[in-house]
C-alpha atoms as a PDB file:
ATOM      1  CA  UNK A   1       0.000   0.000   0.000  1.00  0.00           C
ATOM      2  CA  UNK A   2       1.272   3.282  -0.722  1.00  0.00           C
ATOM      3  CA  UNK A   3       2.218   5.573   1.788  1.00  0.00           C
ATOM      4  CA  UNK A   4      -0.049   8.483   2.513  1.00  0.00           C
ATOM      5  CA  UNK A   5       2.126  11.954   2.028  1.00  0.00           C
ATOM      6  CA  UNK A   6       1.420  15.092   3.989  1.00  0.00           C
ATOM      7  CA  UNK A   7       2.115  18.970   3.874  1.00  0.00           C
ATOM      8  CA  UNK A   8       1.304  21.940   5.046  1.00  0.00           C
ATOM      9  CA  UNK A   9       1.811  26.015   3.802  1.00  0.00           C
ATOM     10  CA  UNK A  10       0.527  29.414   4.091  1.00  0.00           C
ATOM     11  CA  UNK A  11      -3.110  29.422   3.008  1.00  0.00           C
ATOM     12  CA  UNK A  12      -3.843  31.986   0.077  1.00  0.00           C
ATOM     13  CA  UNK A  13      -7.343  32.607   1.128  1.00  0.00           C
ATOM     14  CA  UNK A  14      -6.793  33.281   4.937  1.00  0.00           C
ATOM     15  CA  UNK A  15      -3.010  33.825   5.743  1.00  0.00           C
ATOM     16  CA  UNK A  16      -2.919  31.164   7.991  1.00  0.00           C
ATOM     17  CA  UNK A  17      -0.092  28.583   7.840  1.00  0.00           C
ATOM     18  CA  UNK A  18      -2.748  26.092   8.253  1.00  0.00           C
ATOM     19  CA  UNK A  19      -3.183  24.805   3.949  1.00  0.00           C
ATOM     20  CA  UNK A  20      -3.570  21.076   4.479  1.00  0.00           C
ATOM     21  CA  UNK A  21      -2.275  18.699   1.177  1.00  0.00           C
ATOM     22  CA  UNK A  22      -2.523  15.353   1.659  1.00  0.00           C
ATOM     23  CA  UNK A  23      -1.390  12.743  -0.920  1.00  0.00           C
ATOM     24  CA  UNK A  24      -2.833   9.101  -0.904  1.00  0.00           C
ATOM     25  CA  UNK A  25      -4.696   6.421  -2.226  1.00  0.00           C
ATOM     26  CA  UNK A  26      -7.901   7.314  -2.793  1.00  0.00           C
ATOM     27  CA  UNK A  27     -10.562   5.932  -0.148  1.00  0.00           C
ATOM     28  CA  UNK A  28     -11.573   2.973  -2.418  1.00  0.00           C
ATOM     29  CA  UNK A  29      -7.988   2.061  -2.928  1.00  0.00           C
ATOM     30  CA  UNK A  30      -7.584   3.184  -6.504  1.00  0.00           C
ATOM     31  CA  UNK A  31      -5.359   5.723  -7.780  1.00  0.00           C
ATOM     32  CA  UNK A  32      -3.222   8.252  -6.013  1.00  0.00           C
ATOM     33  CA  UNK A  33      -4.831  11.694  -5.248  1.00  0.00           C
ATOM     34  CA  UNK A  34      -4.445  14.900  -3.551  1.00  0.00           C
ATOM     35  CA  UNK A  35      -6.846  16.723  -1.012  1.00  0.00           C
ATOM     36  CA  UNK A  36      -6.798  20.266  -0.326  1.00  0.00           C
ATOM     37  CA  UNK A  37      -8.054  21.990   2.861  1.00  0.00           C
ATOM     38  CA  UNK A  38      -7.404  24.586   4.833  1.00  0.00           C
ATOM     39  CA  UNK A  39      -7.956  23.801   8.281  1.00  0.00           C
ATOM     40  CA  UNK A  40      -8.684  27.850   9.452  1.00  0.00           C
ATOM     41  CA  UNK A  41     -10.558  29.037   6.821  1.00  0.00           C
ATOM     42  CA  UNK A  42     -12.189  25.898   5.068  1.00  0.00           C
ATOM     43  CA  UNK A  43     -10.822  26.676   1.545  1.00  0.00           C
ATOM     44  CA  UNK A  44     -10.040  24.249  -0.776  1.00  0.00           C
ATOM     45  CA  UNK A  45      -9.178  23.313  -4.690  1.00  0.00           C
ATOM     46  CA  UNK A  46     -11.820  26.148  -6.142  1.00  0.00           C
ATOM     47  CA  UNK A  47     -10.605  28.545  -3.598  1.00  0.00           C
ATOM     48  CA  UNK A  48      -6.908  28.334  -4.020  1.00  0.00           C
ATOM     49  CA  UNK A  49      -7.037  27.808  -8.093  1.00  0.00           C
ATOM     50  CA  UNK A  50      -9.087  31.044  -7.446  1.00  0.00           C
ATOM     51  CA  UNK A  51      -7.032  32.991  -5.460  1.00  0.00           C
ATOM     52  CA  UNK A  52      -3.290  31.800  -6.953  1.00  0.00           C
ATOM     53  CA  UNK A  53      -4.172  31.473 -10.217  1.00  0.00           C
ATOM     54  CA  UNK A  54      -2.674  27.893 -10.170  1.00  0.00           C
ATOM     55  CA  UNK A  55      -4.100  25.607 -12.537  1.00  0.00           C
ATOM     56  CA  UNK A  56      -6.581  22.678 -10.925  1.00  0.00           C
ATOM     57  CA  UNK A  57      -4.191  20.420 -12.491  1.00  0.00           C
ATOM     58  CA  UNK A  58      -0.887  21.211 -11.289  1.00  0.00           C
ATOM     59  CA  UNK A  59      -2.287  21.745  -7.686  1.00  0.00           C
ATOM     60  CA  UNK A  60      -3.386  17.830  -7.674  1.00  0.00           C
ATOM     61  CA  UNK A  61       0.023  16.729  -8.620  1.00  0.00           C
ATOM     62  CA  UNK A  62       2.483  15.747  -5.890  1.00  0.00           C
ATOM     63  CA  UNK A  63       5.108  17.390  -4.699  1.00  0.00           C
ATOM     64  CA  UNK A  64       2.531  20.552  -4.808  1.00  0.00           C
ATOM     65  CA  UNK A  65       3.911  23.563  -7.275  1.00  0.00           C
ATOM     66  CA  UNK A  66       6.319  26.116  -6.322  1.00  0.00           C
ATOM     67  CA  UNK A  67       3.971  28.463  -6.184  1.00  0.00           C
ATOM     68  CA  UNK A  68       2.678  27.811  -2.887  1.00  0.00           C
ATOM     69  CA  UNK A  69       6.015  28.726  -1.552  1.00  0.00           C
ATOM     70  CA  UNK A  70       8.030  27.068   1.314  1.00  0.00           C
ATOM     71  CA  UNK A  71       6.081  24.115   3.263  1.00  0.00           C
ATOM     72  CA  UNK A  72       5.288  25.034   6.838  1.00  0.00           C
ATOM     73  CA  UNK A  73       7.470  23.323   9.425  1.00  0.00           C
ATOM     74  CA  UNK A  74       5.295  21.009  11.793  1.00  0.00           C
ATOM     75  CA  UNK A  75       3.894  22.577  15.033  1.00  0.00           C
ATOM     76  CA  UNK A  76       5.033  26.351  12.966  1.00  0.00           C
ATOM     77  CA  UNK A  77       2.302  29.402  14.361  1.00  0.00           C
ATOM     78  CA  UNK A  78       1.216  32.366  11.955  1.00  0.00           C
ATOM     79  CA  UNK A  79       4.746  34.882  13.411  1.00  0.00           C
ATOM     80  CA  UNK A  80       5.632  38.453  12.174  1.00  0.00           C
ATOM     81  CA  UNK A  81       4.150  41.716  12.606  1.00  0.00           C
ATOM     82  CA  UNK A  82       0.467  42.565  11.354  1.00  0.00           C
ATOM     83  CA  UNK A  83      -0.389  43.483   8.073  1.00  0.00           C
ATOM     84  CA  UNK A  84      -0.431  47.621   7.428  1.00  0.00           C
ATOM     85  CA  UNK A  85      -4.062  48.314   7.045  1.00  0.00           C
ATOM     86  CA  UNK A  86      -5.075  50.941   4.151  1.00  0.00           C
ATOM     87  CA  UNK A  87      -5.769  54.347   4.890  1.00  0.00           C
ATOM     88  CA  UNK A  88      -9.073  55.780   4.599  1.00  0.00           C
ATOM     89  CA  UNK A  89      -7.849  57.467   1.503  1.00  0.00           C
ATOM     90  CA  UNK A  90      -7.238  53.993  -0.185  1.00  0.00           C
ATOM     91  CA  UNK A  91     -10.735  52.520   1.331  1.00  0.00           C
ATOM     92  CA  UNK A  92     -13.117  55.499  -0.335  1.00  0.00           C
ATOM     93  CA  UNK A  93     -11.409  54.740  -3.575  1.00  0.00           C
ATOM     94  CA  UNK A  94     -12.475  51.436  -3.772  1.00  0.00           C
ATOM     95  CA  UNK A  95     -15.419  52.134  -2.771  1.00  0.00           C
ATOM     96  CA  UNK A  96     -15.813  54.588  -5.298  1.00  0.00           C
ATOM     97  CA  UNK A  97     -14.135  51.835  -8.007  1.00  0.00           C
ATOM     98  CA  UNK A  98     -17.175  49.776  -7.137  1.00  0.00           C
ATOM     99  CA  UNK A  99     -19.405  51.631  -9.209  1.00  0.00           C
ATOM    100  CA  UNK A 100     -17.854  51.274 -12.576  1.00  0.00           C
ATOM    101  CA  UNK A 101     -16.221  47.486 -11.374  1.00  0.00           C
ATOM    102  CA  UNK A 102     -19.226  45.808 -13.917  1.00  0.00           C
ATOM    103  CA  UNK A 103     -19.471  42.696 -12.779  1.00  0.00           C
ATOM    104  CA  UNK A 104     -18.147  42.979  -8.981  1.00  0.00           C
ATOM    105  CA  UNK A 105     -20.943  45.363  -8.988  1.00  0.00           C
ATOM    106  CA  UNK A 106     -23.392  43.252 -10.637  1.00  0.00           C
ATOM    107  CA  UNK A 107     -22.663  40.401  -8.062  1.00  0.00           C
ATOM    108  CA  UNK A 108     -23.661  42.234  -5.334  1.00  0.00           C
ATOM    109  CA  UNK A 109     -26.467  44.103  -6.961  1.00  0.00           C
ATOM    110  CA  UNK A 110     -27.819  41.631  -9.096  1.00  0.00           C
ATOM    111  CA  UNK A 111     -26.948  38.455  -7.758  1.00  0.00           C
ATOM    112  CA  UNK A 112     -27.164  39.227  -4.315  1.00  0.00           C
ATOM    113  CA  UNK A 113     -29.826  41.680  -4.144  1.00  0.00           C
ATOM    114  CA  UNK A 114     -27.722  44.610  -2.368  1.00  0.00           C
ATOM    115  CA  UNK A 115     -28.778  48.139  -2.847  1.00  0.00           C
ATOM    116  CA  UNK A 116     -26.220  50.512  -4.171  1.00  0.00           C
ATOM    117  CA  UNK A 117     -27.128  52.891  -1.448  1.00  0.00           C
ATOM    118  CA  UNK A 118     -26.110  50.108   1.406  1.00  0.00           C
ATOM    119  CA  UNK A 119     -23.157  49.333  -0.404  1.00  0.00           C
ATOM    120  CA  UNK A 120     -21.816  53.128  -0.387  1.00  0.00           C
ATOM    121  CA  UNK A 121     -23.282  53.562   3.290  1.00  0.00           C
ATOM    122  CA  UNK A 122     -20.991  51.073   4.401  1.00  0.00           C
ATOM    123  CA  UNK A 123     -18.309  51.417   1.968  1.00  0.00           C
ATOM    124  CA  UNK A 124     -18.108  48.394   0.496  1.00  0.00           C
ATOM    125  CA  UNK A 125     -15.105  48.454  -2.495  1.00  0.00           C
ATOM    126  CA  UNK A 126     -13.825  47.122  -4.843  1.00  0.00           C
ATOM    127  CA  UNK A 127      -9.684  46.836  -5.177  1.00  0.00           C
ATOM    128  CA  UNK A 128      -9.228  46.022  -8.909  1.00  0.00           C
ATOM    129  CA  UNK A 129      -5.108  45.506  -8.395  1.00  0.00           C
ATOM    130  CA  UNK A 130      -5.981  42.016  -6.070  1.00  0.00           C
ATOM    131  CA  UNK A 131      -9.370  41.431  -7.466  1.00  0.00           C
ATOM    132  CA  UNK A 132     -11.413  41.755  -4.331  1.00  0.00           C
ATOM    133  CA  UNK A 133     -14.479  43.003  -2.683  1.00  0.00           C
ATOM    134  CA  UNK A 134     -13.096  45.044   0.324  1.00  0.00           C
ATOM    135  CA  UNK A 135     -15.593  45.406   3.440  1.00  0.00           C
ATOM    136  CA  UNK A 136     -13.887  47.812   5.705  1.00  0.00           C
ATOM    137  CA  UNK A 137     -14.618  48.751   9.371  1.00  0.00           C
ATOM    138  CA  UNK A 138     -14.210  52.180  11.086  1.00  0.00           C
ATOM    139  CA  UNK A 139     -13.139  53.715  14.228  1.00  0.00           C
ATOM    140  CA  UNK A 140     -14.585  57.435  13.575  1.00  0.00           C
ATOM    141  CA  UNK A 141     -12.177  57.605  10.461  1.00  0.00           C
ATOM    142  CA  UNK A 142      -9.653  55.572  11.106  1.00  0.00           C
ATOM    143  CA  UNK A 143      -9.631  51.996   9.494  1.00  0.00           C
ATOM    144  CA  UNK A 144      -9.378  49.227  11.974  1.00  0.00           C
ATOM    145  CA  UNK A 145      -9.945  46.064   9.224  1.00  0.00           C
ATOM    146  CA  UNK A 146     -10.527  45.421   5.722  1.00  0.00           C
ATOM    147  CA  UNK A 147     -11.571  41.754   5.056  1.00  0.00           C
ATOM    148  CA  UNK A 148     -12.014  40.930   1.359  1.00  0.00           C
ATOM    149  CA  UNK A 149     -13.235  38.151  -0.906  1.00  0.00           C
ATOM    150  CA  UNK A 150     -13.940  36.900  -4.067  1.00  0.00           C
ATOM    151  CA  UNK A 151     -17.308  38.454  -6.496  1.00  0.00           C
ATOM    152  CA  UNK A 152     -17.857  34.341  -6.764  1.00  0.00           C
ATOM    153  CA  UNK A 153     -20.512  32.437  -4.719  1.00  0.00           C
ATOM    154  CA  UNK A 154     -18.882  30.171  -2.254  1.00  0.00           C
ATOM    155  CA  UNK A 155     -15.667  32.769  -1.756  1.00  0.00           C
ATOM    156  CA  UNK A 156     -14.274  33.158   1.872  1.00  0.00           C
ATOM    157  CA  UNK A 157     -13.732  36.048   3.527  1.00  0.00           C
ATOM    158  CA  UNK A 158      -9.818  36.871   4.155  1.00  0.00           C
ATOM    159  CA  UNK A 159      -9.070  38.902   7.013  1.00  0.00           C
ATOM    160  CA  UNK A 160      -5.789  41.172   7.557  1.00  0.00           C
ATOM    161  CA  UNK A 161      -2.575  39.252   9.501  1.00  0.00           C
ATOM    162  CA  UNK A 162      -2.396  39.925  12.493  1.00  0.00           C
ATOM    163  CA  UNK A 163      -5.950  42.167  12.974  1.00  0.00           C
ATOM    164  CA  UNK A 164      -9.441  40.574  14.782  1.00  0.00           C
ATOM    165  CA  UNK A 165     -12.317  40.835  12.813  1.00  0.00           C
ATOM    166  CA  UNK A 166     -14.329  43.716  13.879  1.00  0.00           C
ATOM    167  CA  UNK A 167     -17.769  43.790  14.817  1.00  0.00           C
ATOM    168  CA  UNK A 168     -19.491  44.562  10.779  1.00  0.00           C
ATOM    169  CA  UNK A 169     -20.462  46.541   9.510  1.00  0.00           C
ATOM    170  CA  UNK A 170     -20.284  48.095  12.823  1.00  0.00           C
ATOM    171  CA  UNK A 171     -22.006  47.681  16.231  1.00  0.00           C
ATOM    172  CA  UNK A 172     -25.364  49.722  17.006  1.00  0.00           C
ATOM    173  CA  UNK A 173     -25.360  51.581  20.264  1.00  0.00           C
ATOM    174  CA  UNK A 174     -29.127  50.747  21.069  1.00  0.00           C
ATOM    175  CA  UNK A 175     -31.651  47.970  20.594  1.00  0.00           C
ATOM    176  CA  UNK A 176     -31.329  44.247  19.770  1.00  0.00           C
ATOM    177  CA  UNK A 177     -28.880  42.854  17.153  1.00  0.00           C
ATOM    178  CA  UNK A 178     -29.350  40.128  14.900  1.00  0.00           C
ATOM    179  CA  UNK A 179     -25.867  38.134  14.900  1.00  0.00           C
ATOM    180  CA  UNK A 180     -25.166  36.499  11.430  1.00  0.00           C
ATOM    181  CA  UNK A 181     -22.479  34.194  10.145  1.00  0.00           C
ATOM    182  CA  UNK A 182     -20.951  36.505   7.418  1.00  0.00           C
ATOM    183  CA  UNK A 183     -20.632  40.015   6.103  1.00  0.00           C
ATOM    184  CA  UNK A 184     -23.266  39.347   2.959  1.00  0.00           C
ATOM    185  CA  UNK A 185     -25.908  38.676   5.472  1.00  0.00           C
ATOM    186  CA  UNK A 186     -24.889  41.339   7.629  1.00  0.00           C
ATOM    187  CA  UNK A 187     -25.704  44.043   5.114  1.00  0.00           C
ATOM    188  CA  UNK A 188     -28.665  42.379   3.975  1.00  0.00           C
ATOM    189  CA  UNK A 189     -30.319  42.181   7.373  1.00  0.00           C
ATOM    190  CA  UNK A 190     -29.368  46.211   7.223  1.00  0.00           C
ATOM    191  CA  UNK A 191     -30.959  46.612   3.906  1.00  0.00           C
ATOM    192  CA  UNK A 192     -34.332  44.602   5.728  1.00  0.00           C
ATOM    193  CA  UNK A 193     -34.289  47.563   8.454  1.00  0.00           C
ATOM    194  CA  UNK A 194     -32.361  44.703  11.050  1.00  0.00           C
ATOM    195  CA  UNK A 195     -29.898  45.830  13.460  1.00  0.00           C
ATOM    196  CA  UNK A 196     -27.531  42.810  12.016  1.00  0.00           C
ATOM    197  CA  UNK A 197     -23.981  42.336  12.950  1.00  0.00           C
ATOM    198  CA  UNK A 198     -21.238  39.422  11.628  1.00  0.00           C
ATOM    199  CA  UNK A 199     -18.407  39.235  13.814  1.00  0.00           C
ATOM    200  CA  UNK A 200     -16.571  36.705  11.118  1.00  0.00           C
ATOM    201  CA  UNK A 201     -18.612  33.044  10.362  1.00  0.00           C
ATOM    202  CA  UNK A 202     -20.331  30.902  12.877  1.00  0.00           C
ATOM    203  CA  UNK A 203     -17.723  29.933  15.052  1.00  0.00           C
ATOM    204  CA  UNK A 204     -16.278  33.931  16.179  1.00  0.00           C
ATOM    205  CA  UNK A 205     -13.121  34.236  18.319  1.00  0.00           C
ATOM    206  CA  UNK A 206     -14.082  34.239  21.465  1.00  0.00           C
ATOM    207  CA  UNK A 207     -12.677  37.696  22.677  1.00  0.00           C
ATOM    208  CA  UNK A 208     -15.748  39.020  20.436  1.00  0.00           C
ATOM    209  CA  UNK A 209     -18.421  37.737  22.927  1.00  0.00           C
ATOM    210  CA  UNK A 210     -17.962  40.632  25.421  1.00  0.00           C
ATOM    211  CA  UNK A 211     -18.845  43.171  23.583  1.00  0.00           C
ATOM    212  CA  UNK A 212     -22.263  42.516  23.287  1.00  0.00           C
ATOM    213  CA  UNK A 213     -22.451  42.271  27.330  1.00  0.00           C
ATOM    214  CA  UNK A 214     -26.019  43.840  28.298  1.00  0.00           C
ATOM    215  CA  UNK A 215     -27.378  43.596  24.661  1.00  0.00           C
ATOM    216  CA  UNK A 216     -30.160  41.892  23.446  1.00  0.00           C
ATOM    217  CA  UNK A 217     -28.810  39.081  20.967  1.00  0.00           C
ATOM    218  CA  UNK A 218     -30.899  36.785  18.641  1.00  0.00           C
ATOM    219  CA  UNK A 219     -28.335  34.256  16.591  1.00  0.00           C
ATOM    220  CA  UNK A 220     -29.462  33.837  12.968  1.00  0.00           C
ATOM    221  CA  UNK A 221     -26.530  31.528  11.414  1.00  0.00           C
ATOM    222  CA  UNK A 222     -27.681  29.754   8.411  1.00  0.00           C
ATOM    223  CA  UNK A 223     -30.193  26.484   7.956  1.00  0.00           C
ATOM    224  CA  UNK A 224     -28.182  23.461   9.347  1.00  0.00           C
ATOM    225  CA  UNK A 225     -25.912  25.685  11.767  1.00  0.00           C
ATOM    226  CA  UNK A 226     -28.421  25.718  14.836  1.00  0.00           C
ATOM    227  CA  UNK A 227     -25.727  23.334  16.852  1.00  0.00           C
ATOM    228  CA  UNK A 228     -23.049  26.372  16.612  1.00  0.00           C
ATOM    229  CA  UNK A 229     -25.573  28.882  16.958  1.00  0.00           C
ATOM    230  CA  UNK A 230     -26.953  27.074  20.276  1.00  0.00           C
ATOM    231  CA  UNK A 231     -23.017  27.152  20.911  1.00  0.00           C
ATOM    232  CA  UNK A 232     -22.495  31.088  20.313  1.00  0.00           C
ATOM    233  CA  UNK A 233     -26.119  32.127  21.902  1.00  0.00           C
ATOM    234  CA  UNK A 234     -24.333  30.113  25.047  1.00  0.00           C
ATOM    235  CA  UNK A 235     -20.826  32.230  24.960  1.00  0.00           C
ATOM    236  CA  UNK A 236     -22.751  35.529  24.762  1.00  0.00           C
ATOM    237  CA  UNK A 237     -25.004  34.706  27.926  1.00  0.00           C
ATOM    238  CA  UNK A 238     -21.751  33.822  29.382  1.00  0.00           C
ATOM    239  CA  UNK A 239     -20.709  37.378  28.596  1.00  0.00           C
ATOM    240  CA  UNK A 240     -23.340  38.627  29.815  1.00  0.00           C
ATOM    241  CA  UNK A 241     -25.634  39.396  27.152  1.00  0.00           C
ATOM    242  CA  UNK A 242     -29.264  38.070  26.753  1.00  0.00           C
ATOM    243  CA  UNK A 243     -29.267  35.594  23.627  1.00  0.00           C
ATOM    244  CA  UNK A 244     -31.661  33.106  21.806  1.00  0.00           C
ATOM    245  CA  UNK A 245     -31.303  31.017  18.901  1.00  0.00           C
ATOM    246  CA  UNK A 246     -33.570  31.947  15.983  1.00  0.00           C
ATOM    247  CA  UNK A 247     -33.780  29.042  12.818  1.00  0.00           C
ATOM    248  CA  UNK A 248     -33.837  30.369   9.189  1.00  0.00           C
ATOM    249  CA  UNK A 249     -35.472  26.599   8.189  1.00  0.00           C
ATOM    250  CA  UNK A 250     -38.881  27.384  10.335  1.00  0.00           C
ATOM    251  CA  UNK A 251     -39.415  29.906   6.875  1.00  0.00           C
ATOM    252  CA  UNK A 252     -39.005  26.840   4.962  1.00  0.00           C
ATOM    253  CA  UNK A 253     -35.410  27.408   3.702  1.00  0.00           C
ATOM    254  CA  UNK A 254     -32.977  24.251   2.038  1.00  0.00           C
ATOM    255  CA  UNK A 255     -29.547  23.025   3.897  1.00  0.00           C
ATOM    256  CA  UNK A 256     -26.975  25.733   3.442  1.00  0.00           C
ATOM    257  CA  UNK A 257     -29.587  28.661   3.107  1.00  0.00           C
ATOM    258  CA  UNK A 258     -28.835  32.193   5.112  1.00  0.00           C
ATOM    259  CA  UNK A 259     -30.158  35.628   5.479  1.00  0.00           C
ATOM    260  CA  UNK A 260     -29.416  36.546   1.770  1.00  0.00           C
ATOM    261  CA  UNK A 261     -30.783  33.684   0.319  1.00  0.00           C
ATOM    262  CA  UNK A 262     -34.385  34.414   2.483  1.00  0.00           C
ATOM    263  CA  UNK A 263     -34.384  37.495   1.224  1.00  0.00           C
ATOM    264  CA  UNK A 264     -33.834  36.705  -2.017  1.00  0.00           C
ATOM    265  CA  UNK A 265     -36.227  33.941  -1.690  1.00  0.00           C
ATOM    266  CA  UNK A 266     -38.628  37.089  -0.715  1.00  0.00           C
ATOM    267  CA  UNK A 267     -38.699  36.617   2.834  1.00  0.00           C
ATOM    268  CA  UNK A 268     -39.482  39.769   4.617  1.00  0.00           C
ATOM    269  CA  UNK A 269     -38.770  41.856   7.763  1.00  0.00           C
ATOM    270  CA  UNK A 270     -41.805  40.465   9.143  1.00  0.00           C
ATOM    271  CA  UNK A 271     -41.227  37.579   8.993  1.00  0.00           C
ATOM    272  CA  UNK A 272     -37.779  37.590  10.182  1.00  0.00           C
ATOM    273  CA  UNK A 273     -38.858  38.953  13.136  1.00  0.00           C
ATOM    274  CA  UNK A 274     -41.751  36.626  13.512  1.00  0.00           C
ATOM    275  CA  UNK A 275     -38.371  34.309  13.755  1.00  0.00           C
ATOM    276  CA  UNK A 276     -36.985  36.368  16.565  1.00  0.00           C
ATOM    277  CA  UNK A 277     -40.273  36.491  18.302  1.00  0.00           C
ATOM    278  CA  UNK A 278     -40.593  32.771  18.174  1.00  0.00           C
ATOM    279  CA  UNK A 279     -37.154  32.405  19.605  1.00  0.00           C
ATOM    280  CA  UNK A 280     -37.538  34.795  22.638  1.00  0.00           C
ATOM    281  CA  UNK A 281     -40.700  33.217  23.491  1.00  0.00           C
ATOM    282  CA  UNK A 282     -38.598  29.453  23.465  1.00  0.00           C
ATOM    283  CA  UNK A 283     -36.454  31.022  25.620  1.00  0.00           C
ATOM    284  CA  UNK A 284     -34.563  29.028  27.865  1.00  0.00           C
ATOM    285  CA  UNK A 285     -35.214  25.858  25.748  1.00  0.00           C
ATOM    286  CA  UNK A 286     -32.382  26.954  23.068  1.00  0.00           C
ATOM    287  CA  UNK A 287     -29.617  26.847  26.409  1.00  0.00           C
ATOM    288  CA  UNK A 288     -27.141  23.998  25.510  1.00  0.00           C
END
């Protein structure tokens, strides 16, 4: 039987040293292959060939291409000093590049259903050197994170080295929040008059949870997520904040569905908060 190979380097999507290849027999004992995966970030063959440029076929050769660079030593951690962040100067620009992008513009407008005027509230870009959707947050004017991603269904977001993902597209002073798994849904909750807030996929770092100590928190993570939202609603009570679990499939969404695809789907505000209502009055039954 042939050995099974294994290496690791710098992910493309997320920064993290944490790109998994794996060369092997394949599970029904048949020809050699290689499996890509990023254990931080979740990306694999489409995301990479996306993001290098490599071709699908030289990626599932082994030894993997030069192009991924050096292989990370075993046990390795994600050193050196944090990325510069752009200045606010270089953020309005591509926000203003969005505009004329074509079809980074039609993604978001047509595909995903986001006004222009939420996309320029929140300054949403586009940064045609990388080829990426920026989604910046603010301190006043100072930038304190861009993370970006692909104008492709099924893109991850990248976040900055060495920066937390911010609360986005930014945290309301007053009133419940809606906590969603990712930045699309975060502006599309805002476009359905929702206080909604992503602080970076369904499973947050945990140094996030305080901030929403005191608040009012109803997790909305997408259909066939409830276990981590059950697991996130419990982090923020631990916090201190006052959360319940609210389920996207009681609307009659598929697997996989979120907040954009229900309102794509022509879900409304009402019935979202029908959702919410629904979970508050299950209360404690959504503790894990």
């Amino acid at each position: 039987m042939s050995q099974v190979q294994h290496m690791k380097f710098g992910c493309p999507c997320c920064g993290h040293n944490a790109l998994s290849l794996t060369h092997g027999p394949h599970r029904d004992g048949g020809e050699l292959t290689v499996k890509i995966n990023c254990l931080h970030c979740g990306a694999g063959l489409d995301a990479v060939h996306a993001e290098t440029g490599i071709p699908k076929s030289r990626l599932l050769k082994w030894p993997p291409p030069d192009e991924l660079g050096a292989p990370v030593e075993a046990g390795s951690r994600r050193d050196g000093p944090p990325a510069e962040l752009p200045s606010t100067g270089t953020v309005s620009g591509w926000a203003s590049a969005l505009a004329s992008s074509g079809d980074p513009y039609d993604y978001l407008t047509e595909r995903r259903h986001l006004s222009w005027d939420v996309l320029k509230k929140y300054g949403v870009g586009w940064d045609r050197d990388r080829g990426d959707l920026t989604f910046p947050t603010f301190d006043g004017h100072k930038v304190t994170s861009v993370v970006r991603r692909k104008p492709v269904d099924g893109a991850k977001m990248r976040a900055p080295l060495g920066h937390e993902r911010q609360p986005y597209p930014d945290l309301p002073a007053q009133g419940a929040l809606c906590l969603v798994a990712g930045e699309i849904d975060a502006l599309t909750g805002r476009q359905m008059g929702l206080r909604s807030v992503t602080i970076g996929g369904c499973n947050p770092r945990k140094s996030a949870y305080p901030l929403f100590a005191g608040r009012t928190v109803y997790v909305l993570f997408d259909v066939g997520e409830e276990e981590m939202a059950k697991r996130s609603a419990e982090s923020l009570r631990d916090a201190g904040a006052t959360a319940y679990v609210a389920r996207l499939r009681d609307v009659g969404l598929p697997h996989k569905a979120d907040l954009n695809d229900a309102y794509r789907g022509g879900i409304t505000r009402e019935q979202i908060e029908r959702l919410l209502r629904a979970a508050r009055e299950r209360g404690g039954a959504e503790h894990v």
